[in-house]
N, C-alpha and C. Protein backbone atom coordinates (compact mmCIF):
# COMPACT_ATOMS: atom_id res chain seq x y z
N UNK A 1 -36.59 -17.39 -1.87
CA UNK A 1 -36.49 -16.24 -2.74
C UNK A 1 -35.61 -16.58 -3.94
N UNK A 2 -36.04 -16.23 -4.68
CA UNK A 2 -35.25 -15.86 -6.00
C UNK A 2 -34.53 -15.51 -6.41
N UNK A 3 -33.24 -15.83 -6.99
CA UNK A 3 -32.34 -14.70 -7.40
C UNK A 3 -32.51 -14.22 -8.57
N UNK A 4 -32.50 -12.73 -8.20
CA UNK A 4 -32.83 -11.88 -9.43
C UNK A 4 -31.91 -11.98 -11.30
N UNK A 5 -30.35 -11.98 -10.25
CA UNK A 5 -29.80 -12.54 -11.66
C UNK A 5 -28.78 -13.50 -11.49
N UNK A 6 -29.34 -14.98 -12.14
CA UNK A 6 -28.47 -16.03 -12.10
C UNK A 6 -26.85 -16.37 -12.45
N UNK A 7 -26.44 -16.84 -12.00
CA UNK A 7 -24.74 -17.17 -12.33
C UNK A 7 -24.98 -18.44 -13.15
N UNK A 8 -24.12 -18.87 -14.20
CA UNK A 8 -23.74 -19.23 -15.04
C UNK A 8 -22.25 -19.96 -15.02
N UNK A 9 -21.83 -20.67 -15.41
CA UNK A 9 -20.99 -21.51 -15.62
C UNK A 9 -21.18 -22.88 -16.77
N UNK A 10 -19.63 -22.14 -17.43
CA UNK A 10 -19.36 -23.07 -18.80
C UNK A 10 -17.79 -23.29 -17.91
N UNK A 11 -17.97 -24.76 -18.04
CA UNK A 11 -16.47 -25.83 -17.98
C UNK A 11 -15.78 -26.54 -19.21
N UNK A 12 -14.76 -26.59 -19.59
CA UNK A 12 -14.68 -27.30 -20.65
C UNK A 12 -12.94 -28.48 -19.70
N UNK A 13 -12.71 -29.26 -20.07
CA UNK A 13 -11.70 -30.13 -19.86
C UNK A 13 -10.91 -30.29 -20.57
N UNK A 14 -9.44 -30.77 -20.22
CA UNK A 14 -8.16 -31.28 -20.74
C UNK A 14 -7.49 -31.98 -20.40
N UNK A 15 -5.95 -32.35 -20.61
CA UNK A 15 -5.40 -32.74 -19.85
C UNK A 15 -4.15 -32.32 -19.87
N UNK A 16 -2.79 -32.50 -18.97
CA UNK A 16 -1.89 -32.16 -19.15
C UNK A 16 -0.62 -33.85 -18.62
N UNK A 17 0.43 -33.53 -19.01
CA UNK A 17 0.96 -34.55 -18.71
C UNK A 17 2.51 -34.25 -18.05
N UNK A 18 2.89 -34.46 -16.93
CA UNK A 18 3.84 -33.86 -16.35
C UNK A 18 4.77 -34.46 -15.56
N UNK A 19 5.61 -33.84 -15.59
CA UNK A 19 7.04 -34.91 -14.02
C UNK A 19 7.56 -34.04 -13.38
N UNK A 20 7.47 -34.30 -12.08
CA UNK A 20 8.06 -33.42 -10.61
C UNK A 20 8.14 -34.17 -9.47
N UNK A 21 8.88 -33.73 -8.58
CA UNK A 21 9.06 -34.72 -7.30
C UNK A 21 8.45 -33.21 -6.53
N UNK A 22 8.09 -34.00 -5.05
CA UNK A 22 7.83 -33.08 -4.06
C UNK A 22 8.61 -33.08 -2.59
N UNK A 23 9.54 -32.31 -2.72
CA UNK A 23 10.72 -32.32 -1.49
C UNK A 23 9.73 -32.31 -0.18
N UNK A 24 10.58 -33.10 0.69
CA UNK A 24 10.46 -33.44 2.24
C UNK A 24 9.59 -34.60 2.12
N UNK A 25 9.54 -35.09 3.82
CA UNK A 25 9.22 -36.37 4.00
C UNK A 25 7.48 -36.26 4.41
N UNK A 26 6.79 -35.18 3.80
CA UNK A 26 5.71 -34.57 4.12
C UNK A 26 4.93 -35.55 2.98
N UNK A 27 5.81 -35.45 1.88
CA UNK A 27 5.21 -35.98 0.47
C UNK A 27 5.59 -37.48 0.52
N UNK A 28 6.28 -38.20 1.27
CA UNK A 28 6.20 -39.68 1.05
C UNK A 28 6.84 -40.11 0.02
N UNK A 29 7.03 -41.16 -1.15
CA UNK A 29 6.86 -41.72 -2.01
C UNK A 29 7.16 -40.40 -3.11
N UNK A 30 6.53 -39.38 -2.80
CA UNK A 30 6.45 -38.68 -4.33
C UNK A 30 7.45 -38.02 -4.34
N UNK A 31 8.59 -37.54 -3.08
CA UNK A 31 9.66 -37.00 -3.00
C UNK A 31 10.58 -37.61 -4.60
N UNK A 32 10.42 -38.74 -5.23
CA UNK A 32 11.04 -39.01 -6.10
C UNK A 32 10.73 -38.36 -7.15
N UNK A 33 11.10 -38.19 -8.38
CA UNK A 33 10.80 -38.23 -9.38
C UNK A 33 9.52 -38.57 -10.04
N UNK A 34 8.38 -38.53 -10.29
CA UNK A 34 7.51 -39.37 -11.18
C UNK A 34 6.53 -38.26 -11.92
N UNK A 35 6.27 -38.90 -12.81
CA UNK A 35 5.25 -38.75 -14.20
C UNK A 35 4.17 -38.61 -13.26
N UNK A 36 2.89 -37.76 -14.13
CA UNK A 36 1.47 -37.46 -13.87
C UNK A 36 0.94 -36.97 -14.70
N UNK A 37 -0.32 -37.61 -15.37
CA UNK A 37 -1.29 -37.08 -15.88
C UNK A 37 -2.29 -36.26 -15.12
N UNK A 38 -2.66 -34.93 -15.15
CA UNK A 38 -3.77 -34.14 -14.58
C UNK A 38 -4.86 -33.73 -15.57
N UNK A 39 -6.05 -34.80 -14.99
CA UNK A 39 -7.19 -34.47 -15.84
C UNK A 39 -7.70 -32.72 -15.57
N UNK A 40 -7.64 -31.72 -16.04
CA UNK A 40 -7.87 -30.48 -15.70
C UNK A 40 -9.54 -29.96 -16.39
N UNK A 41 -10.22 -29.52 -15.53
CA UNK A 41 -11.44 -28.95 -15.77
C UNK A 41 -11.43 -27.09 -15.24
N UNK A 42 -11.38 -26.07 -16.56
CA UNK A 42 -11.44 -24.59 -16.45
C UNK A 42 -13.30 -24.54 -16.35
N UNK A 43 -13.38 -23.68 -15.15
CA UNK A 43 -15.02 -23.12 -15.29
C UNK A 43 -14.99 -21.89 -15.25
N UNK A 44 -15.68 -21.40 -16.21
CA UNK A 44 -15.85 -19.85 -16.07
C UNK A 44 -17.69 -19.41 -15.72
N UNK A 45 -17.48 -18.19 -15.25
CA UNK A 45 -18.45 -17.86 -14.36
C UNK A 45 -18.85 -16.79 -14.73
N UNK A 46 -20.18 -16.60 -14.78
CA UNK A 46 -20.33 -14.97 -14.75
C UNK A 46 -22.11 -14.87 -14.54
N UNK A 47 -22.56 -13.62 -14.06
CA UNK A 47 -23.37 -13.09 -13.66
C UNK A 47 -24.19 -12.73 -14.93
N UNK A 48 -25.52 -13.53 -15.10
CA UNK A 48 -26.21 -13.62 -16.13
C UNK A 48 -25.38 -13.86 -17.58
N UNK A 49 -25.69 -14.07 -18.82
CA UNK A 49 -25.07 -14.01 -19.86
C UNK A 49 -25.07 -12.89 -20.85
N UNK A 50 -24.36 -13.19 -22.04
CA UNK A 50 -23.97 -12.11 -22.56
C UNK A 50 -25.19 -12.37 -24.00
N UNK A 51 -24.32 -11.12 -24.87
CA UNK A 51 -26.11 -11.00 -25.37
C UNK A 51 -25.91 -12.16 -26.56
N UNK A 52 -24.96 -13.32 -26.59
CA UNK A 52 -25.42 -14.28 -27.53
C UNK A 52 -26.26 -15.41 -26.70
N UNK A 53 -26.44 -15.36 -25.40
CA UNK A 53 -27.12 -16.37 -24.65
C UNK A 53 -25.80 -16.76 -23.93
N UNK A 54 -24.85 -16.97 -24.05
CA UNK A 54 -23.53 -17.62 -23.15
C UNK A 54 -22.90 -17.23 -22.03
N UNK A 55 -22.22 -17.60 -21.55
CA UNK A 55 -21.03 -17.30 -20.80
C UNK A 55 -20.20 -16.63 -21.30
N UNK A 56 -19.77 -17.63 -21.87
CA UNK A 56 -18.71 -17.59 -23.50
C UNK A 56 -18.39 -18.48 -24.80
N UNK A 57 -17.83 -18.17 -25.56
CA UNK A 57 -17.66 -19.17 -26.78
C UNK A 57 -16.93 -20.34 -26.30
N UNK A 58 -17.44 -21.46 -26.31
CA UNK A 58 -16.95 -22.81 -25.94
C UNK A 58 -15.63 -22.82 -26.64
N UNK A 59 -15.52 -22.95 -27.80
CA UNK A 59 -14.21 -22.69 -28.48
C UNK A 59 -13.14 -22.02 -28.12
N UNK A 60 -13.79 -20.90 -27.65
CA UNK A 60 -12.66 -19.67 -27.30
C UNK A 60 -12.55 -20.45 -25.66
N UNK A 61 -12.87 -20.90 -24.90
CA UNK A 61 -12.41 -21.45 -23.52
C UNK A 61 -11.42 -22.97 -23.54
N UNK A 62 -11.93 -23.86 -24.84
CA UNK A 62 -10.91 -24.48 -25.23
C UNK A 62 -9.66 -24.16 -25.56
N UNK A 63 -9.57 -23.44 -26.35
CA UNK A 63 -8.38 -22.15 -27.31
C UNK A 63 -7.63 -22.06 -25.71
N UNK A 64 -8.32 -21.30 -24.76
CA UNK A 64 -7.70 -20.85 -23.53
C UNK A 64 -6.98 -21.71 -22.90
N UNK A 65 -7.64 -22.96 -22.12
CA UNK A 65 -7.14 -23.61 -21.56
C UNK A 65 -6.24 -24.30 -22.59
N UNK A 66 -5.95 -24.75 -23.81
CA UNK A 66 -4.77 -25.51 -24.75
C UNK A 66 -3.97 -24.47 -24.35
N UNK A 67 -3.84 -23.55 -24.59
CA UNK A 67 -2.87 -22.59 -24.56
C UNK A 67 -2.19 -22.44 -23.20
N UNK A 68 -3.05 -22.39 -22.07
CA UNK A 68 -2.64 -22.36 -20.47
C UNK A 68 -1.81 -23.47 -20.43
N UNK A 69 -2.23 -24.69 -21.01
CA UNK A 69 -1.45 -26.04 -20.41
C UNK A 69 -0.33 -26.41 -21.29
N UNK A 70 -0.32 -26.16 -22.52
CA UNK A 70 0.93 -26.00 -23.56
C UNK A 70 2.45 -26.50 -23.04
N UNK A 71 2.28 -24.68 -22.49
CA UNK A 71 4.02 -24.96 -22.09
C UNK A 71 4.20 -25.73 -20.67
N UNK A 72 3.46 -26.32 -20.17
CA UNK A 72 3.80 -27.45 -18.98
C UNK A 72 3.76 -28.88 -19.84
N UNK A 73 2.89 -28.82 -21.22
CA UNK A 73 2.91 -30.59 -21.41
C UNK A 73 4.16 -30.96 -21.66
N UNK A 74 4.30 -32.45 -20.75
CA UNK A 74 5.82 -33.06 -21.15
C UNK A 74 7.04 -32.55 -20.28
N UNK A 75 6.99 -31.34 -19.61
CA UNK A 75 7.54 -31.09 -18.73
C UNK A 75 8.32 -31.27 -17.38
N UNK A 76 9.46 -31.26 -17.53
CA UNK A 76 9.79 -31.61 -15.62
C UNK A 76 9.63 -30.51 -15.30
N UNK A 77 8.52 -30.29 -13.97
CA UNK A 77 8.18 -28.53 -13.32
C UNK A 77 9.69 -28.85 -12.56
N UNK A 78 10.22 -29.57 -12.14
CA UNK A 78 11.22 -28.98 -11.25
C UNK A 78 12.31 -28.04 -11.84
N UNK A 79 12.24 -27.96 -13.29
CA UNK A 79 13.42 -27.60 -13.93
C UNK A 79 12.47 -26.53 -14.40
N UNK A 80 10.97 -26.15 -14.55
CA UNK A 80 10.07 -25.40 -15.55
C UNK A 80 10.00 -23.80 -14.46
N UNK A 81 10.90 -22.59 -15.52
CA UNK A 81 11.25 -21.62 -14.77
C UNK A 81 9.65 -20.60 -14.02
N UNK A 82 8.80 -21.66 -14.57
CA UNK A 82 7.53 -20.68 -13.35
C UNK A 82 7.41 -21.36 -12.35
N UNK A 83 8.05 -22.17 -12.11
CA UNK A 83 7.84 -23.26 -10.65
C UNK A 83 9.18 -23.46 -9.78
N UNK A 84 10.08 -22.14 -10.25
CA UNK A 84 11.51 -22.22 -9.16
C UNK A 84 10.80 -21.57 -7.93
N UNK A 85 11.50 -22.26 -6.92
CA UNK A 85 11.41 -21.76 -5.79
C UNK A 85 9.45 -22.33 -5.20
N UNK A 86 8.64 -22.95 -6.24
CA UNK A 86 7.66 -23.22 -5.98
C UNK A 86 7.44 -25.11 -4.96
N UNK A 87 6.79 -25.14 -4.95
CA UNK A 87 6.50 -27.03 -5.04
C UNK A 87 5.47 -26.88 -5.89
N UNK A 88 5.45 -27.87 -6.87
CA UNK A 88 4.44 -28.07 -7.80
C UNK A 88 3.35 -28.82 -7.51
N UNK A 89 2.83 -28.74 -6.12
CA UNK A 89 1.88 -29.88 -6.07
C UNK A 89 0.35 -29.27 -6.62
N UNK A 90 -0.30 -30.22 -6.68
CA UNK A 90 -1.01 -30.28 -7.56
C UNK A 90 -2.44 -28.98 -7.32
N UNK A 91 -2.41 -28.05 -6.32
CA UNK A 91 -3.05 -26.70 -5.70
C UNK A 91 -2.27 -25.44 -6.54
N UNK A 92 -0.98 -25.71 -6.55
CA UNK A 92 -0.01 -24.73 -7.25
C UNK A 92 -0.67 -25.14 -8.87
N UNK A 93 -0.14 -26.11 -8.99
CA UNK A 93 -0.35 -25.93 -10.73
C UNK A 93 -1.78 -25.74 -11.01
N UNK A 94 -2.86 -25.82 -10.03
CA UNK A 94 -4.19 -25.33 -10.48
C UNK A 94 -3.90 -23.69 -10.39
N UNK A 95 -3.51 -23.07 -9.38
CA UNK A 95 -3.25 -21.72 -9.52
C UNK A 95 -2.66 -21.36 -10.75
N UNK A 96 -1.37 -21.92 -11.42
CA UNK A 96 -0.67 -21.71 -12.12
C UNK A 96 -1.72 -21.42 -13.15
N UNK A 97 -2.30 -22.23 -14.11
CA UNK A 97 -3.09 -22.31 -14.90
C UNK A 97 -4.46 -21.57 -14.80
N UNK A 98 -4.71 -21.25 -13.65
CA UNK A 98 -6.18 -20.11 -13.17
C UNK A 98 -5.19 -18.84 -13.93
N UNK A 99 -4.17 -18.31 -13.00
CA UNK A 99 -3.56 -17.07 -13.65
C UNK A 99 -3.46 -17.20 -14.44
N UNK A 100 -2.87 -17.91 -15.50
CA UNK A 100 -2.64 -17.98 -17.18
C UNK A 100 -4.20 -17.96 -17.89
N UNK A 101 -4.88 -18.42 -17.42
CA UNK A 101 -6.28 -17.88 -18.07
C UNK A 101 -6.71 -16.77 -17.90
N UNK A 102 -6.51 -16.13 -16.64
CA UNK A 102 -6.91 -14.63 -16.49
C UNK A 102 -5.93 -13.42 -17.28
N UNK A 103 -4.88 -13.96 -17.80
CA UNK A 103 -4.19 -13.09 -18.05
C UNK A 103 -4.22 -12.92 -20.01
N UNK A 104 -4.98 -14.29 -19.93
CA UNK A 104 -5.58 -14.45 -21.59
C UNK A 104 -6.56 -14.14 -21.84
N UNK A 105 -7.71 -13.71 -21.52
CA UNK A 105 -8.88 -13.49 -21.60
C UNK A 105 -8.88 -12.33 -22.29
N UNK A 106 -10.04 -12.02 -22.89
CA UNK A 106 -10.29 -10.72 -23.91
C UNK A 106 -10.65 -9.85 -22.60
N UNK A 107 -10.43 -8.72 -23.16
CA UNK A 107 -11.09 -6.93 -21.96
C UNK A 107 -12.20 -7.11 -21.25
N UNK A 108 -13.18 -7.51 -22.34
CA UNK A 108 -14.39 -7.13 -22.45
C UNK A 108 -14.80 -8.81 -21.83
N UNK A 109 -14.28 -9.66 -21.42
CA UNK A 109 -15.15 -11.01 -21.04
C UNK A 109 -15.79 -11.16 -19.74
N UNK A 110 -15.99 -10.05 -19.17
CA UNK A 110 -18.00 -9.93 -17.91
C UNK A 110 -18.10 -11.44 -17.26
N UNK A 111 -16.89 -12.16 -17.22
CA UNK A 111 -17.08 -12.96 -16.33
C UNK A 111 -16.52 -12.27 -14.71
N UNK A 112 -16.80 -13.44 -13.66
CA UNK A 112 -16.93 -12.80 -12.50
C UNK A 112 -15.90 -13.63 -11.86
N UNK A 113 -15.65 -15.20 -12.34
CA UNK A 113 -14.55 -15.51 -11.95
C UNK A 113 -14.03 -17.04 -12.73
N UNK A 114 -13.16 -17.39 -12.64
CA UNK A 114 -12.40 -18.91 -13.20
C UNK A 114 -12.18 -20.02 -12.05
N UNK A 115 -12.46 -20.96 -12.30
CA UNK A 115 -11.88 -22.02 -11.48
C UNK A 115 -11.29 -22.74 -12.03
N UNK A 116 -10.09 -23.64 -11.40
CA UNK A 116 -9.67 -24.51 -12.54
C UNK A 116 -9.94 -26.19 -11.29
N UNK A 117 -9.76 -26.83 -11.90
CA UNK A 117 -9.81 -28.36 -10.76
C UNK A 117 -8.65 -29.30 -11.71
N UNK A 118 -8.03 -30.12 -11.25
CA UNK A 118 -7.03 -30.94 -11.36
C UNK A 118 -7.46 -32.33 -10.80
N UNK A 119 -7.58 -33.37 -11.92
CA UNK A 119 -7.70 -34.93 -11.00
C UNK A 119 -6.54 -35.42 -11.19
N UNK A 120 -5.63 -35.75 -10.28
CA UNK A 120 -4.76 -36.61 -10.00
C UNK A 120 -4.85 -38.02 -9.92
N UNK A 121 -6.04 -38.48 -9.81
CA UNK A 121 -6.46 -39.54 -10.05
C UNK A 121 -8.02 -39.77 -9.47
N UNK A 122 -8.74 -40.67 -10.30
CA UNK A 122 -10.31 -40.76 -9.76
C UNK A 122 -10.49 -40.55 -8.26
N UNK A 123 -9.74 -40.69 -7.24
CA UNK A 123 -10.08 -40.50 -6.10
C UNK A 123 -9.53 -39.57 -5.55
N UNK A 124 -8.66 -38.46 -6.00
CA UNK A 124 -8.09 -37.24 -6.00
C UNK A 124 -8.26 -35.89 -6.54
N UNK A 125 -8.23 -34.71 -6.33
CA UNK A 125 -8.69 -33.61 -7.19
C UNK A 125 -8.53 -32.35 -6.48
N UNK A 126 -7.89 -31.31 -6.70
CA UNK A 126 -7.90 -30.18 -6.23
C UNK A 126 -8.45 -29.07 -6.96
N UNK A 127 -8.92 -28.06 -6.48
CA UNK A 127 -8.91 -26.98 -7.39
C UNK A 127 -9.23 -25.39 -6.73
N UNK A 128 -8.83 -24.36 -7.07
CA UNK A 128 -8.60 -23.13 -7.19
C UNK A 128 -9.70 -21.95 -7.66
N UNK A 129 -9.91 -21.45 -7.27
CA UNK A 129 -11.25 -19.85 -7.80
C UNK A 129 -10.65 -19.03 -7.79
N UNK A 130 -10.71 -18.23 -8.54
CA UNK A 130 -10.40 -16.68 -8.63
C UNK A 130 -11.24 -15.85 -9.00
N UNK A 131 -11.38 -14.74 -8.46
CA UNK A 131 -12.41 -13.82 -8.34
C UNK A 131 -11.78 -12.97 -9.48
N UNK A 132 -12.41 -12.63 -10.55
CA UNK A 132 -11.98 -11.47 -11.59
C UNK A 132 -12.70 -10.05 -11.36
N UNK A 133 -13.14 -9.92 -10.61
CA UNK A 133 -13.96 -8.36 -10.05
C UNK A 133 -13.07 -7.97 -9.25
């Protein structure tokens, strides 16, 4: 059967560049200090498109995610006041950045939900959904 009305998804990518350690002996090695690049991919979603043919304006989802990852580039999260009391591993800062897109989005954007994904490295990657309904 068919679905009557298709879902949609526009992704666009970035990156961010960051330093945090991850307390306890759970994390190994990373309990220290170290640098990370996170290749980050935002997908937005929505239930059929809108009446220019899209999801959304590619531009305007770029615009979004620069803006989401901004105030983390260059950053130590251990010291970065949205990550007290957090661990920054790399599930958190996809959340982190899902909320900061939902909370940027125009009124009117009829999407249904955001994902964000994080590569930590080619053989690594997490990522996060949020339902906007």
């Amino acid at each position: 059967m068919i679905e009557k009305t298709p879902v949609f998804r526009l992704s666009v990518d970035d990156h961010v560049m960051i330093a945090h350690s991850l307390p306890g002996e759970f994390f190994g090695p990373a309990q220290k200090l170290h640098g990370a690049t996170l290749a980050v991919t935002a997908t937005f979603e929505r239930s059929g498109l809108d009446e220019h043919g899209v999801v959304m304006d590619i531009g305007l989802a770029h615009q979004l995610l620069g803006a989401a990852l901004e105030p983390l580039q260059y950053q130590n999260l251990d010291e970065h006041p949205d990550f007290v009391e957090k661990i920054s591993t790399t599930e958190v800062i996809c959340q982190h950045i899902a909320l900061r897109l939902g909370e940027a989005l125009p009124c009117d954007h009829g999407l249904n939900a955001i994902e964000v994904a994080a590569e930590e490295n080619p053989r690594a990657r997490a990522s996060v959904r949020l339902d906007l309904q």
